[in-house]
Protein backbone atom coordinates (compact mmCIF):
# COMPACT_ATOMS: atom_id res chain seq x y z
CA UNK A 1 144.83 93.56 134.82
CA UNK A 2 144.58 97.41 134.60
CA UNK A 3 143.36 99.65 137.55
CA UNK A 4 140.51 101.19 134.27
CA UNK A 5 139.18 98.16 133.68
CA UNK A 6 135.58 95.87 134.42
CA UNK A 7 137.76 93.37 134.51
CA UNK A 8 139.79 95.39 137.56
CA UNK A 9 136.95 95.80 139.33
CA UNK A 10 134.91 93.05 139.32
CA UNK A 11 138.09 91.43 140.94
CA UNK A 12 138.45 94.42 143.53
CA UNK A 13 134.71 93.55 144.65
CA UNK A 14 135.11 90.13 144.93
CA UNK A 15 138.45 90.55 147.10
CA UNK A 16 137.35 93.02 149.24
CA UNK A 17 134.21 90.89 150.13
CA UNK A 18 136.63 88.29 151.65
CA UNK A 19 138.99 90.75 152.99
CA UNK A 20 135.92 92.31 154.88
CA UNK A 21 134.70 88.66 156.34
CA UNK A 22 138.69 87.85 157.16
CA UNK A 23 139.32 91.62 158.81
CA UNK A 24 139.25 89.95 162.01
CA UNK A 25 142.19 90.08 164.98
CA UNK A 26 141.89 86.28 165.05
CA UNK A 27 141.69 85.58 161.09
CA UNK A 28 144.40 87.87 160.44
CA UNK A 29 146.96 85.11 158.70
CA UNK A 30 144.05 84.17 156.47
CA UNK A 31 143.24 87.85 155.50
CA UNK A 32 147.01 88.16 154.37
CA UNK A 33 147.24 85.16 152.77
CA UNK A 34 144.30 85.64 150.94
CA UNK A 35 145.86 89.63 150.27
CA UNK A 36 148.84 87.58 149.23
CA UNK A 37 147.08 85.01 146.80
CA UNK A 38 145.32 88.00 145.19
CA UNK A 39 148.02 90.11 144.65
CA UNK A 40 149.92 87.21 142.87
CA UNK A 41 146.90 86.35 140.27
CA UNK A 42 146.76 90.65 139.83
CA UNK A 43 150.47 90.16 138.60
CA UNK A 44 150.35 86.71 137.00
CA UNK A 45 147.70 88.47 135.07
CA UNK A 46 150.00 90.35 132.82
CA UNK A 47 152.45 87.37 132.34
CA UNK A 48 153.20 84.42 135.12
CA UNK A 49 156.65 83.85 134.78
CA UNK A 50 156.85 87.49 136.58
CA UNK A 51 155.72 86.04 139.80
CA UNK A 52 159.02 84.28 139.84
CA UNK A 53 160.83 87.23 140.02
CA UNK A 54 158.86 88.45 142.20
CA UNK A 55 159.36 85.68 144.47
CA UNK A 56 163.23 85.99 144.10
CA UNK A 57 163.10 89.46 144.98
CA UNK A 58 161.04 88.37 148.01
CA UNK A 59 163.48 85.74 149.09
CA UNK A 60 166.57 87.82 148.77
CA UNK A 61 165.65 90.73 150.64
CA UNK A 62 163.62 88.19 153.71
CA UNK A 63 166.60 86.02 154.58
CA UNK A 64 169.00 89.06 153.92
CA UNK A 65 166.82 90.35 157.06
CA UNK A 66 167.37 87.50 159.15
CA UNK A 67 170.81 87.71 158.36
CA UNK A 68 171.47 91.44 159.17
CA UNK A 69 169.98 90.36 162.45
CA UNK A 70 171.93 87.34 163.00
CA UNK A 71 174.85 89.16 162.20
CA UNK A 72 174.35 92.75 164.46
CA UNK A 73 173.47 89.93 167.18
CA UNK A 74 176.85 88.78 167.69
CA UNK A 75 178.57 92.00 167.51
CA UNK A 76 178.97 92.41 163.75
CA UNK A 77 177.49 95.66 161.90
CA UNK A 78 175.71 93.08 158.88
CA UNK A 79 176.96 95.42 155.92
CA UNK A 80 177.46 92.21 154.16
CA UNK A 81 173.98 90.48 154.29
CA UNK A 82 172.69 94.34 153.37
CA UNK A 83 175.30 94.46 150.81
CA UNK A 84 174.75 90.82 149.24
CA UNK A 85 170.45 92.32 149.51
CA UNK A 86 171.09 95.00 147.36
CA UNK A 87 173.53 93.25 144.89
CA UNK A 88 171.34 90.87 144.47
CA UNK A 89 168.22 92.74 144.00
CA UNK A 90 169.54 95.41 141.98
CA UNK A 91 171.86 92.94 139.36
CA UNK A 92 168.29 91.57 138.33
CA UNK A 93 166.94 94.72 138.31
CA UNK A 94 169.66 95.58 135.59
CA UNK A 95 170.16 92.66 134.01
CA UNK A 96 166.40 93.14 132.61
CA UNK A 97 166.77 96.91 132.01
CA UNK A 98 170.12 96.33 129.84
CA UNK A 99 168.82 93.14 128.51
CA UNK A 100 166.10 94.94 127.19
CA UNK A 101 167.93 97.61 125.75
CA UNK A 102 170.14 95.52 124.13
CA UNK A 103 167.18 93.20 122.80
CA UNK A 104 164.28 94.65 122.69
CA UNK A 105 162.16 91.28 122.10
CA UNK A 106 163.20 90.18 125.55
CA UNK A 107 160.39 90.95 127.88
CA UNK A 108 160.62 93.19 130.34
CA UNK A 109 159.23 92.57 133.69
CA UNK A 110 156.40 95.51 134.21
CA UNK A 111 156.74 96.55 137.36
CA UNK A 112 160.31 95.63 138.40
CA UNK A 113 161.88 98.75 139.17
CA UNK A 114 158.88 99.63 141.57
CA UNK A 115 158.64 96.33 143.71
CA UNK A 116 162.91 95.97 143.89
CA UNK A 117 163.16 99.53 145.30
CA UNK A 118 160.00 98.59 147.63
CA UNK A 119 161.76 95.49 148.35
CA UNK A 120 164.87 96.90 149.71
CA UNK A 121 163.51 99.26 152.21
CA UNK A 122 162.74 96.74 154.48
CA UNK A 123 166.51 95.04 154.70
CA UNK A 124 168.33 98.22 155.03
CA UNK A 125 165.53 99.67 157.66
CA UNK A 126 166.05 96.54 159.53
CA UNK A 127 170.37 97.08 159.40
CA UNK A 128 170.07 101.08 159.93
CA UNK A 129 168.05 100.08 162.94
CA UNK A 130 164.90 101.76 161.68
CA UNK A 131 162.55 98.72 161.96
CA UNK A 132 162.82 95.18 163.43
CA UNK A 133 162.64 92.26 161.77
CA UNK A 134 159.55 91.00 160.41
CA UNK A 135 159.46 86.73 160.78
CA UNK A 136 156.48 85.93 159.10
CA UNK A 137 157.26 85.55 155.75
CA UNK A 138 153.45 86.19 154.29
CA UNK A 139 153.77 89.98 155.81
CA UNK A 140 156.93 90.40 154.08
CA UNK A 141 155.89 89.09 150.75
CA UNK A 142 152.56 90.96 150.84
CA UNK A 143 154.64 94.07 151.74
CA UNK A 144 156.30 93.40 148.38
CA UNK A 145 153.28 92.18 146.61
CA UNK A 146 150.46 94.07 147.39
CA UNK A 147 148.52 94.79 144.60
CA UNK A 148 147.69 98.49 144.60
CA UNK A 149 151.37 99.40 144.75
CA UNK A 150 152.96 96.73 142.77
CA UNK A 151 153.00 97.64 138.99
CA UNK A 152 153.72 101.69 139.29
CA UNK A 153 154.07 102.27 143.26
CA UNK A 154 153.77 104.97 145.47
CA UNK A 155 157.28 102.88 146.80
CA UNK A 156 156.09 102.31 150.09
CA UNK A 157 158.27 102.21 152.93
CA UNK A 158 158.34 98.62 154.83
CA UNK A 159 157.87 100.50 158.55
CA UNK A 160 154.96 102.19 157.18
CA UNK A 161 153.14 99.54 155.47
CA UNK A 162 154.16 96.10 157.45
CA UNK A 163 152.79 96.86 161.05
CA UNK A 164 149.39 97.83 158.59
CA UNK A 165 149.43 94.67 157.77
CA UNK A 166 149.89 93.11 161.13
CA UNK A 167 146.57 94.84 162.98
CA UNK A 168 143.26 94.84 161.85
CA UNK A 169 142.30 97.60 159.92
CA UNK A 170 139.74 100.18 160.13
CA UNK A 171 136.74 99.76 157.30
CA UNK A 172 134.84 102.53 157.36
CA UNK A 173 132.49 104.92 155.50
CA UNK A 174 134.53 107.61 155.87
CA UNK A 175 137.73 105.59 154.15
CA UNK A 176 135.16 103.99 152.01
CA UNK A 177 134.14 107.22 150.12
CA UNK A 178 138.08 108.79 150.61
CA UNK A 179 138.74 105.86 148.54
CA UNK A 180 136.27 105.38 146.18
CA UNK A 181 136.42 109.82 145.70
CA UNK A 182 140.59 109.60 144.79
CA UNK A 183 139.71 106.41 142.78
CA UNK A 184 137.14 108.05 140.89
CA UNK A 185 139.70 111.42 140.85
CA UNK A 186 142.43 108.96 139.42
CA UNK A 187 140.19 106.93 136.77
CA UNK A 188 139.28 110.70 135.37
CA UNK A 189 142.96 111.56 135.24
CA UNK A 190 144.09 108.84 133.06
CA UNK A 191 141.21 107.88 131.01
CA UNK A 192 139.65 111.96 130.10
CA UNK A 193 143.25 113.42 129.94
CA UNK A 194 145.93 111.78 129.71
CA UNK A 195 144.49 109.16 127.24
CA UNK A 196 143.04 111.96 125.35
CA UNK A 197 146.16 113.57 124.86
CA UNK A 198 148.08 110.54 124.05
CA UNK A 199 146.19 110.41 120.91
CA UNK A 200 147.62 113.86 119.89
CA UNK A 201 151.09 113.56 121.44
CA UNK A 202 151.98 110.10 119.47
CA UNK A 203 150.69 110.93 116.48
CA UNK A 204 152.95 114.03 116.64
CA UNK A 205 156.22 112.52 117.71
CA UNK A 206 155.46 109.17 115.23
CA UNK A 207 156.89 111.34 112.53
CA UNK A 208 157.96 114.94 114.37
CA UNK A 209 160.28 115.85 111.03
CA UNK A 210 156.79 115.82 109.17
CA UNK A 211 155.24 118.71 111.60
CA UNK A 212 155.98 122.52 112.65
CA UNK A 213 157.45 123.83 115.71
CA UNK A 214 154.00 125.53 116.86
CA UNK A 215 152.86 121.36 116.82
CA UNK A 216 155.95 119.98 118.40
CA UNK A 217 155.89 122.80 121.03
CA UNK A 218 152.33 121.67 121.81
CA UNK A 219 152.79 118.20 121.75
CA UNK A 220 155.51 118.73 124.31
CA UNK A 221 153.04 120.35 126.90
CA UNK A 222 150.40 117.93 126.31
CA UNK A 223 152.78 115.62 127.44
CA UNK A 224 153.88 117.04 130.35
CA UNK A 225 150.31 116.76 131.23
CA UNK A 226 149.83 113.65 129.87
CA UNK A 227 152.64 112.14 132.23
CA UNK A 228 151.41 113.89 135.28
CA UNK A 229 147.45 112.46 134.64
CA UNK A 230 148.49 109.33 133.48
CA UNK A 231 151.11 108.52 136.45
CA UNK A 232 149.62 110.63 139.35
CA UNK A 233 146.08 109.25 138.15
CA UNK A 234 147.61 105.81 138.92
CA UNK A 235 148.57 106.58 142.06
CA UNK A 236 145.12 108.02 142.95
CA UNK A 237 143.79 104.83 142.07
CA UNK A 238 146.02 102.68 143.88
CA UNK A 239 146.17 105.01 146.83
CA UNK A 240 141.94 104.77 146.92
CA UNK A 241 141.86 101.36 146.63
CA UNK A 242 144.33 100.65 149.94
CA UNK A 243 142.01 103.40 151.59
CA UNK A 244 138.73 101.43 151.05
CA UNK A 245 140.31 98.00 152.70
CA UNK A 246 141.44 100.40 155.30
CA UNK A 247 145.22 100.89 154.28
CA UNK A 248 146.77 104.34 154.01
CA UNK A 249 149.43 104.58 151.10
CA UNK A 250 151.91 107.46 150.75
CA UNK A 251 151.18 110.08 148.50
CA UNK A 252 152.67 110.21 145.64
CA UNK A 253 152.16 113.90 144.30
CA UNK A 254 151.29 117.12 145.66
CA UNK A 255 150.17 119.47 142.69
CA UNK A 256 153.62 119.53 141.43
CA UNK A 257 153.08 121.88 138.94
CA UNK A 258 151.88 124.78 140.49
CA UNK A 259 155.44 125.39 142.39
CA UNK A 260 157.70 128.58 141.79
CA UNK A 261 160.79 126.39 142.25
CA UNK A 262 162.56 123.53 140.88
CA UNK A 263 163.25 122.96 144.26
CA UNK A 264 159.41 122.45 145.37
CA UNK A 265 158.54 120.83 141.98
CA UNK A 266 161.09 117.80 143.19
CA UNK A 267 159.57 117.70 146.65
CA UNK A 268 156.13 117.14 144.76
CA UNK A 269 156.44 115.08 141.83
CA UNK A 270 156.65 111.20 142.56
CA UNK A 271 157.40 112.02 146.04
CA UNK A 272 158.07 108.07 147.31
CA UNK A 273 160.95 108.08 144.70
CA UNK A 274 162.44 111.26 145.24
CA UNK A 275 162.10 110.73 149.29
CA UNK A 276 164.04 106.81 148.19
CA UNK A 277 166.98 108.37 146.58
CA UNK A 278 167.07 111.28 149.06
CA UNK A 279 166.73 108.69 152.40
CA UNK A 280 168.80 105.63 151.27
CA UNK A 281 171.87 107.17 148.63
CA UNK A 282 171.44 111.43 148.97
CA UNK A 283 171.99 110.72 152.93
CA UNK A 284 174.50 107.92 152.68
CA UNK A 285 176.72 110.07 150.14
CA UNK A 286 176.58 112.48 153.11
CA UNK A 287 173.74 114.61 151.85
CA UNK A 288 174.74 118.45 152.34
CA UNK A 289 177.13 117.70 155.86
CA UNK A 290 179.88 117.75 153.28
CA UNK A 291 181.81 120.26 151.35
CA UNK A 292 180.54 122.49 148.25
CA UNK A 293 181.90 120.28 145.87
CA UNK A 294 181.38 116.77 147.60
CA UNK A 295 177.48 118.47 147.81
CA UNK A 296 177.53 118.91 144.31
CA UNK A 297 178.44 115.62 143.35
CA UNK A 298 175.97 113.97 145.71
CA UNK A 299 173.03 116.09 143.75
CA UNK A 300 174.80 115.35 140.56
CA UNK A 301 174.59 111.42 141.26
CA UNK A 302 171.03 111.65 142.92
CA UNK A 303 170.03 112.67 139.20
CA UNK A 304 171.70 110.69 137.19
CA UNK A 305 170.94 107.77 139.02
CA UNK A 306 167.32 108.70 138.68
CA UNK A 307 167.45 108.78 135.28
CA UNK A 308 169.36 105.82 135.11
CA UNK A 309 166.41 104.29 137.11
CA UNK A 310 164.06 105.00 134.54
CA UNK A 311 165.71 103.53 131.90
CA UNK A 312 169.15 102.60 130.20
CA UNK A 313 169.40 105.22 127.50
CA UNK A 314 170.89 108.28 127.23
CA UNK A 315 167.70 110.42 126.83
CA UNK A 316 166.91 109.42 130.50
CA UNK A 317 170.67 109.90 131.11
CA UNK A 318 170.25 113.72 129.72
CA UNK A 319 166.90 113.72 131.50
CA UNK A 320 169.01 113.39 134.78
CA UNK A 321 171.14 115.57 133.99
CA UNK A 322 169.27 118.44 133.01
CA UNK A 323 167.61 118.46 136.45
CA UNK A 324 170.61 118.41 138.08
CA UNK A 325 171.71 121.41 135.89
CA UNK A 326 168.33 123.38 136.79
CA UNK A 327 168.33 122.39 140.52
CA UNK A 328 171.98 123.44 141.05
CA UNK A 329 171.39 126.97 138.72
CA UNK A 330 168.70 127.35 140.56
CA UNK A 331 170.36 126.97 143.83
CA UNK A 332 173.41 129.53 143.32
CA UNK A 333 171.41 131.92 140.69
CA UNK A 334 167.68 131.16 141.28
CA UNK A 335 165.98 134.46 142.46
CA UNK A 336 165.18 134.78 145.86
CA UNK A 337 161.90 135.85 145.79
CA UNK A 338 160.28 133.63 142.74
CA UNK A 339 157.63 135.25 140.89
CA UNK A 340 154.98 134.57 138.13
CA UNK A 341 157.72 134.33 135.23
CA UNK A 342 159.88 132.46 137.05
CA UNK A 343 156.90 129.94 137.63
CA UNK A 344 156.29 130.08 133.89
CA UNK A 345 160.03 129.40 132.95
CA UNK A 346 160.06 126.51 135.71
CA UNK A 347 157.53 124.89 133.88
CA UNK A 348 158.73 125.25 130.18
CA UNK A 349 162.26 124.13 131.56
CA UNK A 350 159.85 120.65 132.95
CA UNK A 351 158.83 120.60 130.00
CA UNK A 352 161.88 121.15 127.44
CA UNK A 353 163.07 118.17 129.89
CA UNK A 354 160.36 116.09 129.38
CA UNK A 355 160.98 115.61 126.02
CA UNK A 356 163.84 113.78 126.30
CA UNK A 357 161.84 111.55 128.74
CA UNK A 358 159.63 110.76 125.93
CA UNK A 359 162.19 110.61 123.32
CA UNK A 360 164.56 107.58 123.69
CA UNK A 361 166.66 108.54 120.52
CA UNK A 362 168.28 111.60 122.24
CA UNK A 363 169.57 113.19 118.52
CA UNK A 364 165.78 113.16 117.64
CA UNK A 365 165.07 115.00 121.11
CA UNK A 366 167.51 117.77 119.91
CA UNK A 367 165.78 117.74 116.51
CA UNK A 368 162.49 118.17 118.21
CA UNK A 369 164.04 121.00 120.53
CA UNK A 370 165.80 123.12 117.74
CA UNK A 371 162.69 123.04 115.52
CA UNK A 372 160.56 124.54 118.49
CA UNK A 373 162.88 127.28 118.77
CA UNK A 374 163.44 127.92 115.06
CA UNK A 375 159.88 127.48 113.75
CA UNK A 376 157.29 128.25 117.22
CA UNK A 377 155.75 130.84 114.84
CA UNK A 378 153.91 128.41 112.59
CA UNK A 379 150.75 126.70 111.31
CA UNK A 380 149.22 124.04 113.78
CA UNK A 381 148.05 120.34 113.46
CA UNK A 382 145.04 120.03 114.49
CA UNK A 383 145.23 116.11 115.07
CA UNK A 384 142.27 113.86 113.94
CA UNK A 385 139.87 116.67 113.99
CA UNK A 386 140.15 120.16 114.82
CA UNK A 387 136.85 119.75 117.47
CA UNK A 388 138.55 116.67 119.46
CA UNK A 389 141.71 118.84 119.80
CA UNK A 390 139.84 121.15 120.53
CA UNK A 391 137.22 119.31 123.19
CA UNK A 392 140.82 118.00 124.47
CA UNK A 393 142.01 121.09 125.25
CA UNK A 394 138.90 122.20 126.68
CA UNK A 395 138.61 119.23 129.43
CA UNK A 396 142.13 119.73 130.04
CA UNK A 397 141.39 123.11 131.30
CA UNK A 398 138.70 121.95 133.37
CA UNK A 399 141.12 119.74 135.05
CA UNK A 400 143.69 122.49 135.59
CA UNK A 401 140.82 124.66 137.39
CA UNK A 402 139.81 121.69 139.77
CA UNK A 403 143.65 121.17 140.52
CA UNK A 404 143.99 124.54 141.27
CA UNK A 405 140.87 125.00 143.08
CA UNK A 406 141.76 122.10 145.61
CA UNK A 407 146.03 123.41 145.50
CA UNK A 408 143.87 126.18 146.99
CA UNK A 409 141.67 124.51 149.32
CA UNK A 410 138.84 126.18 147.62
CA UNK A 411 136.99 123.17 146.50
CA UNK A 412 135.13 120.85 148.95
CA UNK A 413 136.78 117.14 147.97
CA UNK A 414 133.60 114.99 149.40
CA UNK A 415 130.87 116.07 147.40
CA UNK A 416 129.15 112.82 145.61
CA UNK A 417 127.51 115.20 142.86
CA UNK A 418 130.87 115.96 141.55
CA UNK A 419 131.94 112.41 141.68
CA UNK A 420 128.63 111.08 139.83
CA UNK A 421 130.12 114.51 137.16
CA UNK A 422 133.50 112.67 136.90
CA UNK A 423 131.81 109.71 136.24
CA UNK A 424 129.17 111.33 133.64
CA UNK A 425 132.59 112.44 131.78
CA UNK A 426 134.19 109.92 131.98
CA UNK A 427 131.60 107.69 130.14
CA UNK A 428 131.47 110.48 127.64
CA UNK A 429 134.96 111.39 126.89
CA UNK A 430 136.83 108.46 128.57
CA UNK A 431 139.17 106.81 126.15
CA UNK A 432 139.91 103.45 126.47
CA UNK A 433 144.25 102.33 127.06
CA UNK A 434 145.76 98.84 127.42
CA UNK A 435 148.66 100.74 129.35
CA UNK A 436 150.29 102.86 132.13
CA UNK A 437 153.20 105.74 130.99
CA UNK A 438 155.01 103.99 133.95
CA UNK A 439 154.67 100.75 133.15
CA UNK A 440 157.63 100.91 131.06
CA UNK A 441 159.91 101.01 134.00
């Protein structure tokens, strides 16, 4: 079940009819189960033996809570009930990841990497002391579970979300059209651009020996765009649906490419992952309260790990490691004073990098790279047509105006004729996909 789908929103309505009638301080339990039950049909939608995992990963990281607990209660630190969570957790979390790369005809668990990561927030929160332990098991499965978050995050945090999900929360027209205005936002995202330029971007890299550099070098910034719609528009959906039941979701991006620095584009783009790595391995290598060299390794391993994270090949691998490279240049050689060329090559550098993100043969990434710079000077695909590349590029700059305009604060974000205009466009140009960019992971 896909966030840009009837099918999606018939079953949103339905729910949040019930959630409204159960959004009671004494019918509480029955509001969460009934989140619960919902958010386990939204998953067993895609395939039901990924409920099981699910439940595993719920199981583990509950009673590894209890245990922590248990543990720091009679004078003990509980590193080993933490330690036994995350072994556990992440060994299935890489058993499917290498599995898969190994044989691709195993299925792999959409997802996985999202809910695990989710998953153990809460047990080491509860042993760094950052949040007590939660007893009722239904708030710690729906933490877990819940349905806008599940398949592609934000990664919520369990302090943030679980005492949500304890008190009754506030329904309201104000969070009603929030919502429905960053769902809208999101739908517009992925179904206007990023779909659209999904049609141009695979045909390219299908065969990318068969096209010119001027092709390949614009198939690799529709991409970057393409990623940022597709995964950001995700979020906005997902974040828009928790605000109409009330819920308030981390954000997930900040307008990540209009930043000067590599820096800032890290502290923007998929913000509940970065902040992960950065709050539970960055700090616990010792972050920067180390030496020069001991700080360089920590950044080093943030990024690889990252990559890693993403997938187990060695394009995400080089992925990693060319932001490491770029965030470390940067931070010895970067200019002090960033300017409008600097923005430019920050964004080209995104870019070069994203194509071994999209890539997974990493020799064919290079291929694509060397032909850019040998051949940029040369005649252009046009795609299917030259008028939908053309219409394509045109909506895409429309988007990169309203970005822009709201990165400024210029543009008024509550305004229901421009939502009824998203809308009008997207029936018009909307394209229709069976899948998220980050459902792969």
């Amino acid at each position: 079940m896909l966030f840009n789908t009837f099918e999606y929103l018939f079953f949103f309505c339905v729910l949040l009819f019930f959630f409204i009638l159960t959004n009671r301080n004494n019918t509480l339990k029955i509001r969460n189960i009934l989140l619960l039950a919902a958010s386990y049909y939204f998953y067993a939608q895609l395939h039901i033996w990924f409920v099981v995992l699910l439940i595993y990963t719920t199981l583990v990281n509950y009673f590894c809570g209890q245990w922590i607990v248990r543990a720091q209660s009679r004078g003990r630190t509980g590193k080993t009930a933490v330690t036994v969570s995350v072994v556990l957790s992440i060994a299935q979390l890489a058993f499917f990841k290498y599995a898969y790369v190994i044989n691709p005809s195993i299925l792999l668990p959409i997802g996985l990497s999202f809910f695990t990561f989710q998953a153990l927030s809460y047990s080491i929160d509860i042993y760094r002391g950052k949040m007590k332990v939660e007893k009722n098991f239904i708030n710690v499965a729906l933490f877990i579970a819940f349905f806008p978050t599940l398949l592609s995050g934000p990664i919520e945090r369990a302090r943030n979300l679980i005492p949500q999900l304890k008190e009754k929360t506030p329904i309201c027209w104000d969070n009603f059209t929030a919502g429905v205005g960053l769902f809208v936002w999101g739908l517009f995202k992925k179904v206007v651009i990023a779909d659209r330029l999904a049609e141009y971007v695979n045909a390219v890299y299908l065969s990318p020996d068969s096209h010119t550099g001027s092709t390949l070098a614009l198939a690799a910034i529709f991409y970057s765009f393409q990623i940022y719609c597709d995964f950001s528009g995700y979020a906005d959906m997902a974040i828009g649906s928790g605000r109409i039941m009330g819920f308030k979701i981390m954000q997930n991006f900040n307008f990540p490419y209009c930043v000067n620095t590599f820096k800032e584009f890290w502290r923007r783009w998929h913000i509940s992952l970065t902040s992960w790595f950065t709050e539970y391995v960055y700090i616990s290598l010792g972050g920067n309260r180390v030496s020069k060299v001991r700080w360089l390794s920590n950044i080093s391993i943030v990024f690889l790990l990252s990559g890693i994270w993403h997938g187990a090949t060695w394009s995400f691998i080089l992925w990693g490691a060319i932001h490491a490279v770029l965030y470390l240049g940067e931070h010895f050689a970067g200019p002090k004073k960033p300017n409008i060329l600097y923005h430019l090559f920050v964004f080209v550098m995104i870019t070069f990098a994203w194509i071994f993100f999209r890539i997974e043969n990493s020799m064919e990434a290079w291929y694509i790279v060397t032909r850019i710079c040998s051949d940029l000077i040369s005649p252009l695909y046009w795609g299917s047509s030259m008028f939908s590349t053309l219409l394509t590029i045109f909506l895409l700059g429309i988007f990169i105006i309203r970005e822009y305009l709201l990165y400024r604060n210029i543009l008024p974000q509550k305004y229901v004729c421009e939502y009824i205009l998203l809308l009008i466009a997207i029936c018009l140009f909307g394209v229709s996909s069976d899948q998220f960019v980050y459902f792969q992971f």
